[in-house]
PDB file of N, CA and C in Angstrom:
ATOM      1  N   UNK A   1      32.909   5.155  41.870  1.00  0.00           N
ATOM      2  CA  UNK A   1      31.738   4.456  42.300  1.00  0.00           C
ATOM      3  C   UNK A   1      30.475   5.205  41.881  1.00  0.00           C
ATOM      4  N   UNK A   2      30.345   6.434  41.903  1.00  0.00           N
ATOM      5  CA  UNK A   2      29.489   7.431  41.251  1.00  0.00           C
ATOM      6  C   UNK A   2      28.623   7.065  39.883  1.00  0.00           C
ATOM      7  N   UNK A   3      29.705   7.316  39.203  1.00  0.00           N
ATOM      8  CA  UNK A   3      29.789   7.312  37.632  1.00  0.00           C
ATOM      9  C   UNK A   3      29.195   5.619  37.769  1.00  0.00           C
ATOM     10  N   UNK A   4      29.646   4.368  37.981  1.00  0.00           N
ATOM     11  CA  UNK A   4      28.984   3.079  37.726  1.00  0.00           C
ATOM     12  C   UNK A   4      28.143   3.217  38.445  1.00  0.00           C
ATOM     13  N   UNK A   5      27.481   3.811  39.712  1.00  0.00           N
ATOM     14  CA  UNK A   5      26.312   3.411  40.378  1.00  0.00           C
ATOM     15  C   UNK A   5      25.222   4.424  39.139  1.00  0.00           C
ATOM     16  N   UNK A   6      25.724   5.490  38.449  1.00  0.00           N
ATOM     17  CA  UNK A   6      24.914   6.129  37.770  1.00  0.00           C
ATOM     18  C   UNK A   6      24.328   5.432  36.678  1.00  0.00           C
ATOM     19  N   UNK A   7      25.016   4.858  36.184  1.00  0.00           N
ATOM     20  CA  UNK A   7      24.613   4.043  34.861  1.00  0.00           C
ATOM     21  C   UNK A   7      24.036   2.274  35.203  1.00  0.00           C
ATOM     22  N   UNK A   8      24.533   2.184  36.296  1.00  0.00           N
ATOM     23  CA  UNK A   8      23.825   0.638  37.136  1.00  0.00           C
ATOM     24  C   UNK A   8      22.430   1.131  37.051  1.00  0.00           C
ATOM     25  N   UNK A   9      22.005   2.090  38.002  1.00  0.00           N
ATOM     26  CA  UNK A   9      20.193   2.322  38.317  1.00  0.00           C
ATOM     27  C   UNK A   9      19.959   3.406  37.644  1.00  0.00           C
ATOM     28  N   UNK A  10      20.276   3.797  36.429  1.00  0.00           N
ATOM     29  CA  UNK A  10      19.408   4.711  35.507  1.00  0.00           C
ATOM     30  C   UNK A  10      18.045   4.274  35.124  1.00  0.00           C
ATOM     31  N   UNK A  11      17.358   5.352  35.143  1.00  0.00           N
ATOM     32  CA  UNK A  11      17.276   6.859  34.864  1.00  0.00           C
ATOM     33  C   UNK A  11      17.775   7.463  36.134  1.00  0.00           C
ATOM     34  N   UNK A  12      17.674   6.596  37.362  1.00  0.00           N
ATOM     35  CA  UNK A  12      18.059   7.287  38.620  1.00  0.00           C
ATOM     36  C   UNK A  12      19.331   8.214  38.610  1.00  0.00           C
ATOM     37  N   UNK A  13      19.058   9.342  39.137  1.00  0.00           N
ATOM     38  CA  UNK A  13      20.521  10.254  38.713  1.00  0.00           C
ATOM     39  C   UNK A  13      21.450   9.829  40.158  1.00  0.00           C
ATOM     40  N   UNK A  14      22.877  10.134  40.053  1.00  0.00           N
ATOM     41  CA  UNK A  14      23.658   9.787  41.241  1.00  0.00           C
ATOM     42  C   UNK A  14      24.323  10.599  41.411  1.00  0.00           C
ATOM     43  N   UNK A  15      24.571  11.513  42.387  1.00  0.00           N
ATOM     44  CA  UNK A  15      25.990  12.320  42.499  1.00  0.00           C
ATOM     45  C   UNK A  15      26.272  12.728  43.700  1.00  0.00           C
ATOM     46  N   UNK A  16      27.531  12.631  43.889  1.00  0.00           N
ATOM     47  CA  UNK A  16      28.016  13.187  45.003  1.00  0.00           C
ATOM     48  C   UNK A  16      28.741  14.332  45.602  1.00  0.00           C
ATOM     49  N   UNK A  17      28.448  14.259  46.973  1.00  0.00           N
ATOM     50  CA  UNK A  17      29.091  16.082  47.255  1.00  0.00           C
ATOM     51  C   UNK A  17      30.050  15.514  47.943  1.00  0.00           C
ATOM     52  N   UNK A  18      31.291  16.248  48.042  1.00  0.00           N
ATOM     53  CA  UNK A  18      32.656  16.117  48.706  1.00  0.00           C
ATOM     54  C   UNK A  18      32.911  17.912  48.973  1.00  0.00           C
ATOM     55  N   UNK A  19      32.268  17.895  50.715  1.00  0.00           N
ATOM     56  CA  UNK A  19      32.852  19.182  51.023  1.00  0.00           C
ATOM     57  C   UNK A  19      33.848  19.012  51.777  1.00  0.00           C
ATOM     58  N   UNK A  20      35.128  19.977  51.423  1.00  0.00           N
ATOM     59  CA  UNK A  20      36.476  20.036  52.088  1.00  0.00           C
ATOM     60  C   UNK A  20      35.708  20.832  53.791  1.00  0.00           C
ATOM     61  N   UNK A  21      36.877  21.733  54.512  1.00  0.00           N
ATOM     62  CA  UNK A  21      36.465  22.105  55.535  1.00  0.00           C
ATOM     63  C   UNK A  21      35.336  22.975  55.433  1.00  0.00           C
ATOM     64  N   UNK A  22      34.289  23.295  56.186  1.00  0.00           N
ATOM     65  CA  UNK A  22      32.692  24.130  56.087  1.00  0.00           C
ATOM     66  C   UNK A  22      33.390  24.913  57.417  1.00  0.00           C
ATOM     67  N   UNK A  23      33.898  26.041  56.979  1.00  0.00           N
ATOM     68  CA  UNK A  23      34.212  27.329  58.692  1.00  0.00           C
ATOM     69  C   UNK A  23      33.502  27.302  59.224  1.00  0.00           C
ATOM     70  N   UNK A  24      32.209  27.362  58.880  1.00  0.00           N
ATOM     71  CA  UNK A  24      31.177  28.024  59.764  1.00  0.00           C
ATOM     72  C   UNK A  24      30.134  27.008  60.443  1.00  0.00           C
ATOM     73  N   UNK A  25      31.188  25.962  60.392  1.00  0.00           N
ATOM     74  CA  UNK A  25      29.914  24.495  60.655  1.00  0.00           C
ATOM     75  C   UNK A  25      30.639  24.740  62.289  1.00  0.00           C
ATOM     76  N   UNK A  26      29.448  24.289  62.866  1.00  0.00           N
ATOM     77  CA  UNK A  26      29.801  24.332  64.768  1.00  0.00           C
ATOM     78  C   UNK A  26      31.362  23.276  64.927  1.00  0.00           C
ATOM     79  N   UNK A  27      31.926  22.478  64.385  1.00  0.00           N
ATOM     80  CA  UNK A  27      33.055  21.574  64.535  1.00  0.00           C
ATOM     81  C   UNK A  27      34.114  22.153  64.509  1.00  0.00           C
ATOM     82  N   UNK A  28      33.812  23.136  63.370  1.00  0.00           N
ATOM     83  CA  UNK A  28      35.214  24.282  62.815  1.00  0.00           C
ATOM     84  C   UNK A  28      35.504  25.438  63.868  1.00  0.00           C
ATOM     85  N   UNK A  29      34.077  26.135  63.542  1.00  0.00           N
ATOM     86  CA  UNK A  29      34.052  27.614  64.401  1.00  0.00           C
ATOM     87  C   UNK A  29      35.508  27.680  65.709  1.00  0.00           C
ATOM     88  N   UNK A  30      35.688  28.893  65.740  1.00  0.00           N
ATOM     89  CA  UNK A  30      36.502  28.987  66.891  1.00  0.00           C
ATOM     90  C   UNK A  30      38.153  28.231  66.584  1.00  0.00           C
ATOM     91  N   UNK A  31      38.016  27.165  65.758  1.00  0.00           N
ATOM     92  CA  UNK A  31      39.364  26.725  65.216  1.00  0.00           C
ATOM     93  C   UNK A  31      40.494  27.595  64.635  1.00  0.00           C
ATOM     94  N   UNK A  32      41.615  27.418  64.480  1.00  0.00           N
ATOM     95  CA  UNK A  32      42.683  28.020  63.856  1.00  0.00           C
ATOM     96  C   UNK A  32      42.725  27.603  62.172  1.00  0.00           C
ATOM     97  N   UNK A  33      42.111  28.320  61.186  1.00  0.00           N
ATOM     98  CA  UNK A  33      42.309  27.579  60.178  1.00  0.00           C
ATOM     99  C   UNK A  33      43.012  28.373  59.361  1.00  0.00           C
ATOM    100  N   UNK A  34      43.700  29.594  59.531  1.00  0.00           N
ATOM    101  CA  UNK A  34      44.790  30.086  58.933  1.00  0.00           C
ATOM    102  C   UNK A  34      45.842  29.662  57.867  1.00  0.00           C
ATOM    103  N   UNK A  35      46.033  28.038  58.343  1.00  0.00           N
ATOM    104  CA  UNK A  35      47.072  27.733  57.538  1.00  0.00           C
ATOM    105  C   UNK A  35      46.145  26.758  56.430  1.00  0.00           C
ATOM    106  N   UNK A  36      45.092  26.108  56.721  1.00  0.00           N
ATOM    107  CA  UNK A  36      44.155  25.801  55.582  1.00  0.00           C
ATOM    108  C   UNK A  36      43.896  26.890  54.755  1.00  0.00           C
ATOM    109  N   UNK A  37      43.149  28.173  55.337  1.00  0.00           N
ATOM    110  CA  UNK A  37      43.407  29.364  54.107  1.00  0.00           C
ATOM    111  C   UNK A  37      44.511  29.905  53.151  1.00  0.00           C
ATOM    112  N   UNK A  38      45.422  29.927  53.739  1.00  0.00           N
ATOM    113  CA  UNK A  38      46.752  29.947  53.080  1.00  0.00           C
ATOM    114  C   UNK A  38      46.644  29.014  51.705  1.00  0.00           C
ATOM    115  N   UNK A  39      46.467  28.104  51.930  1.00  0.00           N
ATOM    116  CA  UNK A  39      46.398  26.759  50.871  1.00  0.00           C
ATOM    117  C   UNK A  39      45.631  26.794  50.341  1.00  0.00           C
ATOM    118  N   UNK A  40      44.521  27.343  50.139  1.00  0.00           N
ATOM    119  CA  UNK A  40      43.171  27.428  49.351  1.00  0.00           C
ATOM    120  C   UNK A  40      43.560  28.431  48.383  1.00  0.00           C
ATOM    121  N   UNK A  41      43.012  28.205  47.300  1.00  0.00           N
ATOM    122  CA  UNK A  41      42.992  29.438  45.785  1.00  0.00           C
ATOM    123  C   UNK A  41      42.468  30.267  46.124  1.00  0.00           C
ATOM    124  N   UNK A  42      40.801  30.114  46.570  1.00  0.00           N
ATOM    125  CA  UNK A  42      39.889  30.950  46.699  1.00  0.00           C
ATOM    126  C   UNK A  42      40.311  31.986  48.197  1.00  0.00           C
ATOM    127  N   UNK A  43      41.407  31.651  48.862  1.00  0.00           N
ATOM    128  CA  UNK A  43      41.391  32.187  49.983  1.00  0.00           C
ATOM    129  C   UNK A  43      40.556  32.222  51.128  1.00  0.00           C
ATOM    130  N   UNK A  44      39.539  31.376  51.212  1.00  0.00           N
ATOM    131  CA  UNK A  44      38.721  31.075  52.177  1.00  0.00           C
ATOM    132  C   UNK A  44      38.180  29.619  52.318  1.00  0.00           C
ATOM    133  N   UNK A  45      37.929  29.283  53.186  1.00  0.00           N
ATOM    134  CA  UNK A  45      36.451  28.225  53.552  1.00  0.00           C
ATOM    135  C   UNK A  45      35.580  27.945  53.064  1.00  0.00           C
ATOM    136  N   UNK A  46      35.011  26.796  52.499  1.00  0.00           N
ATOM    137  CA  UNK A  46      33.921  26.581  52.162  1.00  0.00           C
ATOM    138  C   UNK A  46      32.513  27.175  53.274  1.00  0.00           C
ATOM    139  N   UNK A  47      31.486  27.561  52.914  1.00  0.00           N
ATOM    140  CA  UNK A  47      30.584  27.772  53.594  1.00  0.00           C
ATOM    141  C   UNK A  47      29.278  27.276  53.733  1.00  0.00           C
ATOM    142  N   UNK A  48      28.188  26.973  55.089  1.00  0.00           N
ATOM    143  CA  UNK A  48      27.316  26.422  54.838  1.00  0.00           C
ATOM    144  C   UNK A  48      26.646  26.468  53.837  1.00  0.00           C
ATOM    145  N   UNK A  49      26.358  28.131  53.629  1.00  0.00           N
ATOM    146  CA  UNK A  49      25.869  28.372  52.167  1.00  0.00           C
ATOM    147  C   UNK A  49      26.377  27.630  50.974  1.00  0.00           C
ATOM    148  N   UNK A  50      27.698  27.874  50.923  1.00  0.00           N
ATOM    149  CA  UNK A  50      28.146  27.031  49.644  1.00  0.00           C
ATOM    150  C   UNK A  50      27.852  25.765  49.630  1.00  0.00           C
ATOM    151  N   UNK A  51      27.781  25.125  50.365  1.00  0.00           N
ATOM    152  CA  UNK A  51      27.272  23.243  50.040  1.00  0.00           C
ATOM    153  C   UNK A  51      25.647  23.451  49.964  1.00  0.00           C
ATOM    154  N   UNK A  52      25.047  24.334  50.370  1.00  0.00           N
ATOM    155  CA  UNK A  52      23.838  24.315  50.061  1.00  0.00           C
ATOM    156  C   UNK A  52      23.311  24.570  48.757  1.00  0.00           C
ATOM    157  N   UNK A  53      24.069  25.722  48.476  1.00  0.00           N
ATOM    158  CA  UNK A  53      24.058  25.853  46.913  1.00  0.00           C
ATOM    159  C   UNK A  53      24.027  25.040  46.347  1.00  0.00           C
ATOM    160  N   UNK A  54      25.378  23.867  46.250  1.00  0.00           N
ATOM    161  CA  UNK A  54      25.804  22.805  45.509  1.00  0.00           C
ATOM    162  C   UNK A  54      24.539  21.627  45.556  1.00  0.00           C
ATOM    163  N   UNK A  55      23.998  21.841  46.932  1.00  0.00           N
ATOM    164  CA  UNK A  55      22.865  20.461  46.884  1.00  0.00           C
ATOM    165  C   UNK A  55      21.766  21.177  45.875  1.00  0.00           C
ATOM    166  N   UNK A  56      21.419  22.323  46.326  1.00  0.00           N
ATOM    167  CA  UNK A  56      20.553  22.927  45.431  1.00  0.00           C
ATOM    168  C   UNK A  56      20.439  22.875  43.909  1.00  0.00           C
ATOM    169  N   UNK A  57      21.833  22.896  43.500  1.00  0.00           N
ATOM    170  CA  UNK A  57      21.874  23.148  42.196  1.00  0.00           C
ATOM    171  C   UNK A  57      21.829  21.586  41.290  1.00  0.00           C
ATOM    172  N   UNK A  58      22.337  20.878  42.257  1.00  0.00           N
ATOM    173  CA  UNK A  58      22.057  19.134  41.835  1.00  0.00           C
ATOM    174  C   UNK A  58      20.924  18.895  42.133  1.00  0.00           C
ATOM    175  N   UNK A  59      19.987  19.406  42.451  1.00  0.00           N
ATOM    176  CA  UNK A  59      18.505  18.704  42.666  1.00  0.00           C
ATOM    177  C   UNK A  59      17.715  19.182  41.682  1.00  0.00           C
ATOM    178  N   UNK A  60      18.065  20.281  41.478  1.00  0.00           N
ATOM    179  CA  UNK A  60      17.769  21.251  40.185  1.00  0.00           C
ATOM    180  C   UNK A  60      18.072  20.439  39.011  1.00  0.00           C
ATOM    181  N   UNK A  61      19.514  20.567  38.406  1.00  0.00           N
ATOM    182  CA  UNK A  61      19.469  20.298  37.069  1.00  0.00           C
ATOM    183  C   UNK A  61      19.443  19.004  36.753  1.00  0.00           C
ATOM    184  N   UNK A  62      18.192  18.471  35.998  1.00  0.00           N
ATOM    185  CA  UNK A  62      18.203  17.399  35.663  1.00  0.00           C
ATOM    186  C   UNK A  62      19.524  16.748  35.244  1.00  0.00           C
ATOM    187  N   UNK A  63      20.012  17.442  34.328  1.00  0.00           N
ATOM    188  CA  UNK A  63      20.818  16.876  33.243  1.00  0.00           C
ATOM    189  C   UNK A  63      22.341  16.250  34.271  1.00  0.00           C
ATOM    190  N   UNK A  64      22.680  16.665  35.208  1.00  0.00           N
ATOM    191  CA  UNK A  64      23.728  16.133  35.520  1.00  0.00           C
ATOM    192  C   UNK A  64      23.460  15.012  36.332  1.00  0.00           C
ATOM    193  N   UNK A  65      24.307  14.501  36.668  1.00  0.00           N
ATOM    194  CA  UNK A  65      24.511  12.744  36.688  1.00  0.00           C
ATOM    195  C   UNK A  65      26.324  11.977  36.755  1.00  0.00           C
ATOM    196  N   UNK A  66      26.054  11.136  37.639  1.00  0.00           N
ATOM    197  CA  UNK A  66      27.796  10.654  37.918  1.00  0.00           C
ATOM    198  C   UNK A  66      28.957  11.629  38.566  1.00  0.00           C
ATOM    199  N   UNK A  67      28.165  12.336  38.761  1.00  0.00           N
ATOM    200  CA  UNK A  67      29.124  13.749  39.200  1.00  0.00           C
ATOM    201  C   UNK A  67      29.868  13.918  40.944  1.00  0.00           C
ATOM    202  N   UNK A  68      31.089  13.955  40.809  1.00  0.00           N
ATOM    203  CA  UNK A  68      31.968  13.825  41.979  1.00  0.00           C
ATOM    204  C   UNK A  68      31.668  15.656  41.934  1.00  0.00           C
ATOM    205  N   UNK A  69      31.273  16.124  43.446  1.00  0.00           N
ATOM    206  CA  UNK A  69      31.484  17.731  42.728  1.00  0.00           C
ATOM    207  C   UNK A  69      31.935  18.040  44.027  1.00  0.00           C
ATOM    208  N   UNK A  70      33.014  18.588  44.052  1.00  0.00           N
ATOM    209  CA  UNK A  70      34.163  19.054  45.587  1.00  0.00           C
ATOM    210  C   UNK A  70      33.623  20.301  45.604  1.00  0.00           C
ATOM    211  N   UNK A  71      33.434  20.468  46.989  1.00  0.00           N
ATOM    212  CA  UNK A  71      32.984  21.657  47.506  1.00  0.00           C
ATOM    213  C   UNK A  71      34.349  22.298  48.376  1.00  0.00           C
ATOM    214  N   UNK A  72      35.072  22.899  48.229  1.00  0.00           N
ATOM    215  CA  UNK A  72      36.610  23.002  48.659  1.00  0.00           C
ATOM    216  C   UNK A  72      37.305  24.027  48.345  1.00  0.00           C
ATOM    217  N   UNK A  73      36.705  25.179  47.816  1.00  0.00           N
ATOM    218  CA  UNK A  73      37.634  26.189  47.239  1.00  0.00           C
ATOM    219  C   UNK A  73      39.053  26.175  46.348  1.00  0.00           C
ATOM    220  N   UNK A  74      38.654  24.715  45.860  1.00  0.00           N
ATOM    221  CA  UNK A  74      40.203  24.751  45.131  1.00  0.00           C
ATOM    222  C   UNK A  74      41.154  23.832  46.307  1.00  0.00           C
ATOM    223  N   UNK A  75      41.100  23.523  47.382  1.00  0.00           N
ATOM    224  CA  UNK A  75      42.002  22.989  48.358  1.00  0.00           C
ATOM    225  C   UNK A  75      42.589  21.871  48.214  1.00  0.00           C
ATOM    226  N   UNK A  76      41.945  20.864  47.222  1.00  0.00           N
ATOM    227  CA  UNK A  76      42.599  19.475  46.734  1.00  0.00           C
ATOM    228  C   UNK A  76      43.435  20.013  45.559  1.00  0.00           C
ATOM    229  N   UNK A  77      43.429  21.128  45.009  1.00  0.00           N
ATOM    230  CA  UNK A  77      44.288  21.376  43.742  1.00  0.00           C
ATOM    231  C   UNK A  77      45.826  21.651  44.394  1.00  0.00           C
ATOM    232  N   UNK A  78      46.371  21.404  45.373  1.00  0.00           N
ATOM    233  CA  UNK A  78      47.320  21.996  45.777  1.00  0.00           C
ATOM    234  C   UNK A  78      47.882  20.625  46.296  1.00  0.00           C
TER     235      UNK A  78
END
């Protein structure tokens, strides 16, 4: 849906963030997520920081566009 809404209302850029679990978001905290780490590449949690980054860096570069970008440490690769 990305990718066609990108090229429907161009020049308008479109993209989306898909963050897996955020540890440190108040919903998580205090949770057992041990066995989600286990399963992750990166060995950890996504972090507030990290999706912030990610918005950051899409507001930034012009050039990208249509972009599905998982914020997840690798956790859907498994």
């Amino acid at each position: 849906m990305v990718r066609a809404l990108a090229v429907e209302i161009a020049p308008i850029r479109v993209n989306a963030l898909h963050p897996g679990i955020v540890g440190d978001s108040p919903y998580w905290a205090g949770k057992p997520l041990g066995p989600v780490v286990g399963r992750t590449p990166t060995g950890r949690t996504a972090s507030t920081a990290d999706v912030v980054d990610a918005v950051d860096f899409l507001l930034r570069n012009r050039s990208v566009n249509g972009v599905d970008l998982g914020i997840d440490g690798g956790w859907l690769l498994r």
